[in-house]
C-alpha atoms as a PDB file:
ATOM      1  CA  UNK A   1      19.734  -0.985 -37.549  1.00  0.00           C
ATOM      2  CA  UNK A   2      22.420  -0.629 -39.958  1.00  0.00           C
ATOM      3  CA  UNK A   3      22.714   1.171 -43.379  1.00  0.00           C
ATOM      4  CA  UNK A   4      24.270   0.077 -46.441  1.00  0.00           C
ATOM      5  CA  UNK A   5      24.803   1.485 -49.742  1.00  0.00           C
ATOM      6  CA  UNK A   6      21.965   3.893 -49.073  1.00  0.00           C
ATOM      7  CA  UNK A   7      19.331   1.145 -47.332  1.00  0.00           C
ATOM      8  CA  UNK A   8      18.759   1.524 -44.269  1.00  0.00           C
ATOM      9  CA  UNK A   9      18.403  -2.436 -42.596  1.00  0.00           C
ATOM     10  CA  UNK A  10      16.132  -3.168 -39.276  1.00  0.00           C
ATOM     11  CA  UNK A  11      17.006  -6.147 -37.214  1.00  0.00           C
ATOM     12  CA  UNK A  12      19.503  -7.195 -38.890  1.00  0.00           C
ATOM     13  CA  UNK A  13      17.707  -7.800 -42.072  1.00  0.00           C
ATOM     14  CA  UNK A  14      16.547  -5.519 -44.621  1.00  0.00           C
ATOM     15  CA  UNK A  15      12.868  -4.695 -44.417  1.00  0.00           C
ATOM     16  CA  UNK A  16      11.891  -5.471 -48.177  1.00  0.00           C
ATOM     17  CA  UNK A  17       7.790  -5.127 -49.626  1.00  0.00           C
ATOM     18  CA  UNK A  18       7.118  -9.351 -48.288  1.00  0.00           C
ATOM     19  CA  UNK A  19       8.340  -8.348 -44.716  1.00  0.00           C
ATOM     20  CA  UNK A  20       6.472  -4.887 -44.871  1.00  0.00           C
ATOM     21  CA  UNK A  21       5.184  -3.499 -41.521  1.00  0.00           C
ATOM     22  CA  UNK A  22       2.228  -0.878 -41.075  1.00  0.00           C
ATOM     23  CA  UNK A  23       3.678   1.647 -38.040  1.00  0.00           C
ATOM     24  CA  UNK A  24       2.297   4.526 -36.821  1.00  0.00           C
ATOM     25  CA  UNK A  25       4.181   7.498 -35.613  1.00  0.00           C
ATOM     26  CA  UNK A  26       3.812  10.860 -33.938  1.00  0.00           C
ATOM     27  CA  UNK A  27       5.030  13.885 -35.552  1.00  0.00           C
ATOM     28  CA  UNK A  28       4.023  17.463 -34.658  1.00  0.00           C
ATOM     29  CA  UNK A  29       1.445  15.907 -32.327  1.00  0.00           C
ATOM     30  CA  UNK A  30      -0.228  14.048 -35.638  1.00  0.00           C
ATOM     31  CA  UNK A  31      -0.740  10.793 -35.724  1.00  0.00           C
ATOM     32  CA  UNK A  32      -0.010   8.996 -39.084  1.00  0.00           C
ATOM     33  CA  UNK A  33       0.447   5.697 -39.925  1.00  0.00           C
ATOM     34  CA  UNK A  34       2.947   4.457 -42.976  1.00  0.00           C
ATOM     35  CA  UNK A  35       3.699   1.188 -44.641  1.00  0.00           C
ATOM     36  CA  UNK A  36       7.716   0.762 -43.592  1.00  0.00           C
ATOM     37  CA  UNK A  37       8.996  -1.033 -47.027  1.00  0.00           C
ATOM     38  CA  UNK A  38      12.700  -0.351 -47.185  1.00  0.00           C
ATOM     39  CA  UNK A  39      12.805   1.859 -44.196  1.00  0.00           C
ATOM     40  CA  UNK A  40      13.916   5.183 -46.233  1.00  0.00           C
ATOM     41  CA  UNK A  41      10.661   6.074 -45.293  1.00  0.00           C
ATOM     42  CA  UNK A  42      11.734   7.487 -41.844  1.00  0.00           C
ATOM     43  CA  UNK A  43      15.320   9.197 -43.249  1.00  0.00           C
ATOM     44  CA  UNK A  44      13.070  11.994 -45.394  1.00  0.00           C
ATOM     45  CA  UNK A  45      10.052  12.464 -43.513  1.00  0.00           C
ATOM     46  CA  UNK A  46      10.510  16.132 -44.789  1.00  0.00           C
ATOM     47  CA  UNK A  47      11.332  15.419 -47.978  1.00  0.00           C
ATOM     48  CA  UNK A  48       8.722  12.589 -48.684  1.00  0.00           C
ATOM     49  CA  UNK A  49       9.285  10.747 -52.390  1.00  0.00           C
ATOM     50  CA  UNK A  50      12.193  13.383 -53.254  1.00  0.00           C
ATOM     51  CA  UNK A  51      15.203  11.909 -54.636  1.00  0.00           C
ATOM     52  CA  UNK A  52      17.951  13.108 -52.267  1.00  0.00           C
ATOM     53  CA  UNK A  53      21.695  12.223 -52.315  1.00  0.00           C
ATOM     54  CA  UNK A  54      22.411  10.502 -48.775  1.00  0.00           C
ATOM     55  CA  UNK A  55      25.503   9.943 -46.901  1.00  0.00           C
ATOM     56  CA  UNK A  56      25.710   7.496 -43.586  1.00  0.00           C
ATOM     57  CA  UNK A  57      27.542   9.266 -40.943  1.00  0.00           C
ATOM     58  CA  UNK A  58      26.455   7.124 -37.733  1.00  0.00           C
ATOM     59  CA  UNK A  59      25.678   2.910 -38.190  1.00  0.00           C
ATOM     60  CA  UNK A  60      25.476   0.771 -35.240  1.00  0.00           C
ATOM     61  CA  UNK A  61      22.842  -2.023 -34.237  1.00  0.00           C
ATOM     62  CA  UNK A  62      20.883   0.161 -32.577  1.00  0.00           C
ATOM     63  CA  UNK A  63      21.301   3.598 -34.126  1.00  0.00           C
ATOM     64  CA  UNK A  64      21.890   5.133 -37.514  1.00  0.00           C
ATOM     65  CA  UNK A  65      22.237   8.498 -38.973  1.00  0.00           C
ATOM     66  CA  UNK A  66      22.175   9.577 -42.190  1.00  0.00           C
ATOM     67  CA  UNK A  67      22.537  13.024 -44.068  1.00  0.00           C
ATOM     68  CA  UNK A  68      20.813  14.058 -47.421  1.00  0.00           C
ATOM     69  CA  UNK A  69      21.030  16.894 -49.788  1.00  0.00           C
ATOM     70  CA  UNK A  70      17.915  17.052 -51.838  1.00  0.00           C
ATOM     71  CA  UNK A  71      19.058  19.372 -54.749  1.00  0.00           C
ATOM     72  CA  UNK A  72      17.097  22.196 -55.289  1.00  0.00           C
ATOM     73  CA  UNK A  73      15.164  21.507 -52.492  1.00  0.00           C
ATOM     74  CA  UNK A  74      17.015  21.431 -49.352  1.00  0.00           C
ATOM     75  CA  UNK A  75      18.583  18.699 -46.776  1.00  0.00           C
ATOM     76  CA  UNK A  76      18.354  17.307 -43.874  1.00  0.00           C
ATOM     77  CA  UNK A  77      19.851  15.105 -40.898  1.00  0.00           C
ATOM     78  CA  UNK A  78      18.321  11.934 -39.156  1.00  0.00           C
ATOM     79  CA  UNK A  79      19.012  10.314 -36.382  1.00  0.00           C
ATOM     80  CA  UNK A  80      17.165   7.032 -35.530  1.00  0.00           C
ATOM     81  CA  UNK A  81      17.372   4.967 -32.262  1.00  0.00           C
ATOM     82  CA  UNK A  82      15.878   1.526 -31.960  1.00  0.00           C
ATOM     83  CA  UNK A  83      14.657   1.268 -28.725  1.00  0.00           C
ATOM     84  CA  UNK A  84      12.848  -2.429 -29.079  1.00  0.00           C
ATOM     85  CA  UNK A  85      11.752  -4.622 -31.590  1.00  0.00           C
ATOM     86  CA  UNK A  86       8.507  -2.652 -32.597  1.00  0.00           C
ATOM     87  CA  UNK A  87       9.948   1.055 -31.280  1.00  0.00           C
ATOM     88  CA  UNK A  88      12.032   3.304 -32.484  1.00  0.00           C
ATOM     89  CA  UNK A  89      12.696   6.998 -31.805  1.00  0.00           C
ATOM     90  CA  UNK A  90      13.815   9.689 -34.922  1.00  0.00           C
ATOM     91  CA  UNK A  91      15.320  12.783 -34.535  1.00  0.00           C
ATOM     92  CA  UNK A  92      15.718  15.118 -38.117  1.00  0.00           C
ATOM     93  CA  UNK A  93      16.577  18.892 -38.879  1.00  0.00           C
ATOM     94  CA  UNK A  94      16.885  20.630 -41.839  1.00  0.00           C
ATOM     95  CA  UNK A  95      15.831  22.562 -44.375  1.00  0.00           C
ATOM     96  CA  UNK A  96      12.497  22.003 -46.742  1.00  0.00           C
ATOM     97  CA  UNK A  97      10.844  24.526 -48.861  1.00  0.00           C
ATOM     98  CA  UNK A  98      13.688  26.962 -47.651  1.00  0.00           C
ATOM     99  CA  UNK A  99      12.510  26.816 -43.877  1.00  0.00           C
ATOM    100  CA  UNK A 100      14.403  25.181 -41.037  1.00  0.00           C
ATOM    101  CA  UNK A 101      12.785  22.194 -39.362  1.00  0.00           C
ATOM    102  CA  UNK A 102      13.291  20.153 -36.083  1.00  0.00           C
ATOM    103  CA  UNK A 103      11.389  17.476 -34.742  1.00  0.00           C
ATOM    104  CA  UNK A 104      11.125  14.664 -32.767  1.00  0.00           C
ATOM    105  CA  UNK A 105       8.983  11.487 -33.556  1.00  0.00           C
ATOM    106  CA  UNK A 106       8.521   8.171 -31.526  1.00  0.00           C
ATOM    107  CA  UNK A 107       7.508   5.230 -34.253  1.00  0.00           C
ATOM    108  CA  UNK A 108       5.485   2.206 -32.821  1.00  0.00           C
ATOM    109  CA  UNK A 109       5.006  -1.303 -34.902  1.00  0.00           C
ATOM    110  CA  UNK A 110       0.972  -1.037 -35.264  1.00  0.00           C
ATOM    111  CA  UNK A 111       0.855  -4.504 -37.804  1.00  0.00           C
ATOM    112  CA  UNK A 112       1.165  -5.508 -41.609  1.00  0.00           C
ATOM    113  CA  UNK A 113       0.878  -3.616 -44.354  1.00  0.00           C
ATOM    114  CA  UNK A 114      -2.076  -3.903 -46.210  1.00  0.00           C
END
């Protein structure tokens, strides 16, 4: 994975809405399944369709890290490790609707987006 200018890339190619994969992911023992366009979809997973400032601290092939400040609304740090082609583990912790989070979520390739 790498990130640049704010987009995050998987596989050494950006993930864009023709290459879009359906994955499904654990989080909080929930089971939810998401169509991975860009792959900001897994850096906010607290902070779902907010616009947050970000800031890439970690960016290697296999891991990246980003930080965000959503203003007015909190931040929040994730860590994502590709583990395979179709699995990746994400780590985030924060702060949404003025309560800490942690979690820890294991993402699995499931198909195409519909």
């Amino acid at each position: 994975m790498q990130a640049n200018h704010g987009r995050v890339w998987f596989h050494g190619r950006k993930v864009n809405s023709d290459m879009a994969r359906k994955r499904a992911f654990i989080l909080g023992g929930n089971v939810r399944k998401i169509c991975l366009r860009t792959g900001r979809e897994f850096l906010q997973l607290r902070h779902p369709g907010t616009n947050c400032n970000r800031f890439v601290v970690e960016n290697s092939a296999s891991d990246v890290t980003v930080q965000y400040t959503c203003r007015g609304n909190g931040y929040g740090r994730t860590h994502i490790r590709k583990e395979s082609t179709g699995l990746v583990q994400i780590d985030g912790q924060g702060i949404a609707g003025g309560k800490p989070f942690q979690f820890t979520a294991e993402a699995r390739q499931t198909g195409r987006c519909n």
